[in-house]
Protein backbone atom coordinates (compact mmCIF):
# COMPACT_ATOMS: atom_id res chain seq x y z
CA UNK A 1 -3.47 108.72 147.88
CA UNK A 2 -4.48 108.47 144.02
CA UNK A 3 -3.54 111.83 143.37
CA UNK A 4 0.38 111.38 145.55
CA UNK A 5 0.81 108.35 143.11
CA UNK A 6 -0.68 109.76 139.74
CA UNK A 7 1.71 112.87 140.89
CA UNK A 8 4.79 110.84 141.21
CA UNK A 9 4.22 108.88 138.04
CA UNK A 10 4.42 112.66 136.43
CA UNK A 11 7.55 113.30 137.95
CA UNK A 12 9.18 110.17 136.25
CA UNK A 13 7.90 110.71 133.00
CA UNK A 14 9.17 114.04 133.18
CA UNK A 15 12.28 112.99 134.07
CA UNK A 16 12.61 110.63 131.59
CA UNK A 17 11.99 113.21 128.65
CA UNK A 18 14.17 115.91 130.24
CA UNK A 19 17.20 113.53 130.36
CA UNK A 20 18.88 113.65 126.83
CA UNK A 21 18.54 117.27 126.93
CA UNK A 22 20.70 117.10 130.22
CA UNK A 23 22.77 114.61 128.60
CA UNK A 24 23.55 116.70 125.54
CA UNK A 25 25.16 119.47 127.93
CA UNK A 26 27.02 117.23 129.77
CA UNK A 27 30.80 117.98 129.05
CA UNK A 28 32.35 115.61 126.34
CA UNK A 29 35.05 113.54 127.96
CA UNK A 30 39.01 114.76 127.10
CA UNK A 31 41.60 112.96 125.06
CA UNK A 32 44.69 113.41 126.18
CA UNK A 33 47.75 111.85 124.07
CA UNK A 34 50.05 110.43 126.43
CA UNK A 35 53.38 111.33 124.97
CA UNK A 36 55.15 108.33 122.94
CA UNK A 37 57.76 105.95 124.06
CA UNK A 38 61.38 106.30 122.09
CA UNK A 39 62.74 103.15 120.75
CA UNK A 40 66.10 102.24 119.43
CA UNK A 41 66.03 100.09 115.69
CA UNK A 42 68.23 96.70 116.09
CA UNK A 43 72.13 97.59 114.22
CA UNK A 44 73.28 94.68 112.70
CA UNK A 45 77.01 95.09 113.35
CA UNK A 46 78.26 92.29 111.74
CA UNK A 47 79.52 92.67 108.13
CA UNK A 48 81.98 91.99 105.50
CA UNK A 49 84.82 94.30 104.52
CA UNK A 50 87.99 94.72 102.54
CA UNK A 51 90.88 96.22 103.74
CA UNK A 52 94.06 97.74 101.78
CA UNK A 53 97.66 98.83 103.74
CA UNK A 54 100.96 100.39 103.00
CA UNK A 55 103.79 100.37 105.91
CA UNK A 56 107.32 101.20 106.81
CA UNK A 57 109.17 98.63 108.55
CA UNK A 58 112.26 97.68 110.04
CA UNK A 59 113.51 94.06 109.83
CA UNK A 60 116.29 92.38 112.38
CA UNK A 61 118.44 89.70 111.17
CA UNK A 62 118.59 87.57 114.02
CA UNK A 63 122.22 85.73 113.02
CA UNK A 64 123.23 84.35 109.98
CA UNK A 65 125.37 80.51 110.03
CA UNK A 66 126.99 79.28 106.99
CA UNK A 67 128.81 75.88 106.15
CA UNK A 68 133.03 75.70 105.39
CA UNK A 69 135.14 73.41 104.56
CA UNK A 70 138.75 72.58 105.01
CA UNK A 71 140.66 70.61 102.23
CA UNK A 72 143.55 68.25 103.86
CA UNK A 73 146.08 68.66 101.07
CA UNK A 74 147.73 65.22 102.06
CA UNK A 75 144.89 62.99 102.07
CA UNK A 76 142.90 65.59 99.80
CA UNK A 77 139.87 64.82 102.52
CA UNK A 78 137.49 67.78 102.74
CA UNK A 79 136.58 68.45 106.22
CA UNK A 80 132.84 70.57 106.58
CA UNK A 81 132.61 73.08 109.34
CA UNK A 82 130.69 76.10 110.62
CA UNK A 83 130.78 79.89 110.87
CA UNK A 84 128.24 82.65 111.71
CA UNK A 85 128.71 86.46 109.94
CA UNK A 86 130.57 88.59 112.18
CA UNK A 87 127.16 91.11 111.64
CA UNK A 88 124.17 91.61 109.35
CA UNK A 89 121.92 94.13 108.93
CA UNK A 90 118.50 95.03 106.75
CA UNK A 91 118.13 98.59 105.79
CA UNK A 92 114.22 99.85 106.21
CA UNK A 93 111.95 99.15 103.17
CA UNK A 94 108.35 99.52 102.35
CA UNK A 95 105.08 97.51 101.79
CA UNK A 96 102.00 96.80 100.51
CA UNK A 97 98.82 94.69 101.77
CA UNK A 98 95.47 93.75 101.30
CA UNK A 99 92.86 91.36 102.99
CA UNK A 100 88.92 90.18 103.47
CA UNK A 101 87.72 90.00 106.82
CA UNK A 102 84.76 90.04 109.10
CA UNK A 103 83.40 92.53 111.85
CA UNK A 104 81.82 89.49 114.66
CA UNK A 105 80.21 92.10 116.89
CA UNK A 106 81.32 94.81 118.85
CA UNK A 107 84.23 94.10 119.71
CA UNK A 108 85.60 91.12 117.76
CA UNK A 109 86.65 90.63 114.14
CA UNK A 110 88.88 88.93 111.82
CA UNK A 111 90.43 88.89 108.83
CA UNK A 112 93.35 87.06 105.93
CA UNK A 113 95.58 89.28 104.83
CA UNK A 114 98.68 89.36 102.31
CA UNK A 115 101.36 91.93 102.62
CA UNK A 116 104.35 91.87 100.03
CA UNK A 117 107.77 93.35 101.39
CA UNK A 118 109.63 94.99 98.60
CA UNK A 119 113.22 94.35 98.56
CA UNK A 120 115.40 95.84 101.50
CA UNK A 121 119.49 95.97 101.12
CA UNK A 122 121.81 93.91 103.33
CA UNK A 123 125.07 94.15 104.44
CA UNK A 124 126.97 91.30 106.33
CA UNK A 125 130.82 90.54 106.92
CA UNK A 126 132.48 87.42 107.72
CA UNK A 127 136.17 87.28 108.38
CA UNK A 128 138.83 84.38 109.21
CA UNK A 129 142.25 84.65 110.59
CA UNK A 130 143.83 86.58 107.60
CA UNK A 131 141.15 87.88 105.69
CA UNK A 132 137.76 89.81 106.28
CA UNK A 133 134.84 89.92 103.58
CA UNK A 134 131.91 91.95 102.83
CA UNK A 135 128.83 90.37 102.19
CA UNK A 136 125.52 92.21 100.13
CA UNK A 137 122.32 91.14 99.42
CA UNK A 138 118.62 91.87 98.89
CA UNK A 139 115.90 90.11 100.71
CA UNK A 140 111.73 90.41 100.13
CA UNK A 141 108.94 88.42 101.49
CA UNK A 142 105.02 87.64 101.05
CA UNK A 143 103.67 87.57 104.56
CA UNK A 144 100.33 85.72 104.70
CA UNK A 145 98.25 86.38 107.97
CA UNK A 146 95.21 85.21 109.99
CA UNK A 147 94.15 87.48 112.24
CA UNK A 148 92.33 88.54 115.49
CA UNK A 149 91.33 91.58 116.53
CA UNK A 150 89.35 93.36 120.12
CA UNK A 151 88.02 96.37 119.56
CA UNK A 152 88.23 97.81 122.76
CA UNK A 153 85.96 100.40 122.52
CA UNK A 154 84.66 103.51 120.59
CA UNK A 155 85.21 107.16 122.11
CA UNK A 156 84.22 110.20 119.42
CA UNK A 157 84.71 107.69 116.61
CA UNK A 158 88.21 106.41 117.68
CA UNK A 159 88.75 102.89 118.44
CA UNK A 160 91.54 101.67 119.85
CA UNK A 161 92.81 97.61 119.06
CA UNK A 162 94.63 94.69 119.89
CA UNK A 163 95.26 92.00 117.69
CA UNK A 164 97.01 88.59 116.83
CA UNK A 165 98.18 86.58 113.87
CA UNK A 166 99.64 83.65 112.48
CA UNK A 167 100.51 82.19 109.58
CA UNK A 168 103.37 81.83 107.35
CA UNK A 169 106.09 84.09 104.75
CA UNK A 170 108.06 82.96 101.93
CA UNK A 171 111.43 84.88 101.93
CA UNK A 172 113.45 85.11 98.77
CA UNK A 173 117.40 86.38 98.85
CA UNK A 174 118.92 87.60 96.15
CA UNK A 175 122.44 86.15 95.14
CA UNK A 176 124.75 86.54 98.18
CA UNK A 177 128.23 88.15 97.32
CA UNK A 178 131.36 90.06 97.65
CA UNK A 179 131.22 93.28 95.79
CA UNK A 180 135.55 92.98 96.25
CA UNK A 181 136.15 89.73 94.90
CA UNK A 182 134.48 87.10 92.65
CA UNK A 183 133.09 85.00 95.75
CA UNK A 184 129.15 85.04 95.08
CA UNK A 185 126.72 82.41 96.25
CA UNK A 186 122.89 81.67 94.38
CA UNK A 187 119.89 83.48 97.04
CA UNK A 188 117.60 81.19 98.26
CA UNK A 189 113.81 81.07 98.55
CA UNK A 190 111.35 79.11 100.91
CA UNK A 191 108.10 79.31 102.72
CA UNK A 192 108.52 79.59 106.69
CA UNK A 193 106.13 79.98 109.69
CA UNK A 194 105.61 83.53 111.07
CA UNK A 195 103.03 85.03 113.66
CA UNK A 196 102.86 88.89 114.82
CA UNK A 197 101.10 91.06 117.10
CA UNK A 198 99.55 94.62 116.74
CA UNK A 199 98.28 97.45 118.33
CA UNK A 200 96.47 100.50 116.66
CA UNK A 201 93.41 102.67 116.53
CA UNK A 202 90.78 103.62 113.72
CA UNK A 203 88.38 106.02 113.14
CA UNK A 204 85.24 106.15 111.02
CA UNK A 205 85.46 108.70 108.27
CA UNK A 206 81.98 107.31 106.87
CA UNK A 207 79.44 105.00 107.35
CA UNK A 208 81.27 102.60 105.80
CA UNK A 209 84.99 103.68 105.33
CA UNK A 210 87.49 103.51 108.37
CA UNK A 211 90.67 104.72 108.27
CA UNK A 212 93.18 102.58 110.11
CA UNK A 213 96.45 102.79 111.92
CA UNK A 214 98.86 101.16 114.03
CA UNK A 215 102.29 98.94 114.91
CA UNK A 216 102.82 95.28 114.07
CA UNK A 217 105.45 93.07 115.19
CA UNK A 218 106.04 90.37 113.23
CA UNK A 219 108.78 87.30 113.54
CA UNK A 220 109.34 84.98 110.86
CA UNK A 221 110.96 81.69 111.22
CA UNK A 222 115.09 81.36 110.59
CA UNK A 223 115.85 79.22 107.23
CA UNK A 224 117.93 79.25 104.31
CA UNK A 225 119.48 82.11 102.82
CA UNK A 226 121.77 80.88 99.93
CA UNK A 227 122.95 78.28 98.54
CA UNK A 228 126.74 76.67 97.95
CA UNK A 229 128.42 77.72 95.29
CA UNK A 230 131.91 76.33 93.70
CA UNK A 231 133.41 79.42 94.18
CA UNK A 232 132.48 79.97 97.77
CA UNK A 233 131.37 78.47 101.02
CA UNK A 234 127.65 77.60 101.75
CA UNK A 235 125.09 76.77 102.07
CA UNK A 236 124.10 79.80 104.36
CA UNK A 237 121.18 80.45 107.15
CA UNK A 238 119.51 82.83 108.77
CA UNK A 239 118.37 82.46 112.36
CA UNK A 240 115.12 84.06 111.62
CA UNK A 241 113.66 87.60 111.07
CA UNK A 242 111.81 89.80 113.15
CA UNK A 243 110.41 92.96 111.71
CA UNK A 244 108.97 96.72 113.40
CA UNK A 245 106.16 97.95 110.86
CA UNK A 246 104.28 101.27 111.25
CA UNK A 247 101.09 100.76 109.36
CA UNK A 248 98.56 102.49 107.86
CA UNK A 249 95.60 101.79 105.53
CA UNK A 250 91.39 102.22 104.86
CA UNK A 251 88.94 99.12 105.40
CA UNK A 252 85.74 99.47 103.47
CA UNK A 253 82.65 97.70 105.31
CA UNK A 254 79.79 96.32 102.90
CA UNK A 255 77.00 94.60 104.97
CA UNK A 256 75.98 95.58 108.91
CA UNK A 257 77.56 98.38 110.93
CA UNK A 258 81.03 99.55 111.04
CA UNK A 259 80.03 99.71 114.94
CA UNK A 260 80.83 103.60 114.61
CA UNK A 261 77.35 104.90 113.83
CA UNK A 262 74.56 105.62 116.75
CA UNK A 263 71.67 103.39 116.35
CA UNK A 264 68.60 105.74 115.24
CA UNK A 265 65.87 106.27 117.11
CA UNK A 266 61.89 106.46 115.95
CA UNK A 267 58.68 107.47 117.71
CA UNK A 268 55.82 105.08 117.03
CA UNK A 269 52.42 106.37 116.49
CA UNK A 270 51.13 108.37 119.33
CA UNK A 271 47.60 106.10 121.41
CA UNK A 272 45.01 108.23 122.64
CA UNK A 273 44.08 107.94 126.03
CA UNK A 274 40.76 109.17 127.27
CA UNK A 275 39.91 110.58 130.63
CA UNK A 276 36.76 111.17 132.31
């Protein structure tokens, strides 16, 4: 019985001693590296920017009024009256602009802008029941705008746009007169309301430069035209302007994203896993 027990103690001991060396061929466990997520960095698409424009446009006279008056040569009473231009039209001109705005997010920003209208050429006629009359002038404006704008939506860097603005335009007329006859009447110059709509696209030539175009209607409130003169009728008024502009221009973007650019992507540093 002493010699079963003394026997088994061996066998432990033995064990026990024999067991690193075991352990030392055991196989070491793997690491595997599991393979890393792909993360998108945070755009900040909001941002400042500048924006400069040149256009074409087109501008309607809506109707042009003007005051007469009839002398009584009995009671030498002078009797005022009213008479509209039998036509008037505003040949195409050019124009310049410039604003500061701000892209919101995706798809909304704004902006003030200031576009200056150089001077078009008129041509009008009134006539009466024995004569007829040519009328020429010149008209420019400064149209001051706030504006809206949705960016609908970017498609291989082209972004299409619909916008709204309002704000007011001070119109100046040059003097008012018949090239055919001494008849001539002082131009007149005021401030009136005005909104417009537009429609365009842009696309992102940089980072940070877009290039922009697109239509604008604008309408511009009627008011005075010219003034009386001794030698004429007047004072005159138009019943407002409303003006076709093809546009085109840059915007320059300092801060944020011009929303154009594809947010950049990064691998973090790769955990190891282990496995048995």
């Amino acid at each position: 019985m002493f010699n079963t027990a003394r026997k088994a103690l061996f066998a432990l001991l033995f064990a026990g001693m024999a067991w690193p060396v075991f352990a030392a061929d055991l196989p070491e466990p793997q690491v595997e590296e599991a393979p890393p997520p792909v993360y998108e960095q945070p755009v900040d698409i909001g941002g400042w920017y500048i924006r400069g424009d040149i256009d074409y446009h087109k501008s309607d006279v809506r109707g042009i009024d003007y005051m007469t008056y009839s002398v009584d040569p009995c009671n030498c009473t002078v009797t005022p009256g009213g008479k509209s231009f039998d036509y008037g039209k505003l040949k195409g001109g050019f124009s310049l602009g410039g604003g500061v705005g701000y892209k919101i997010n995706d798809h909304l920003r704004a902006d003030v802008t200031a576009d200056y209208w150089f001077k078009s050429n008129f041509n009008g006629g009134t006539s009466d029941l024995l004569t007829t009359s040519t009328e020429v002038s010149k008209m420019s404006a400064l149209l001051l705008l706030a504006n809206a704008y949705v960016d609908i939506g970017t498609w291989h860097g082209i972004t299409p746009y619909v916008g709204a603005g309002i704000g007011g335009a001070r119109v100046k007329w040059d003097r008012v007169y018949d090239p055919n006859t001494t008849e001539t009447n002082p131009g007149a110059s005021n401030w009136r309301f005005a909104y417009a709509v537009m429609a365009g696209a842009s696309y992102c030539l940089t980072d940070k430069v877009i290039l922009d175009a697109g239509y604008r209607f604008s309408h511009i409130q009627g008011g005075r035209m010219f003034e009386w003169d001794a030698s004429s009728t007047g004072p005159g008024f138009d019943r407002g302007i409303n003006t076709h502009e093809v546009r085109g221009g840059l915007r320059y973007q300092f801060g944020g994203n011009n929303g154009c650019s594809v947010p950049v992507a990064y691998q973090p540093e790769p955990e190891p896993i282990y496995t048995k």
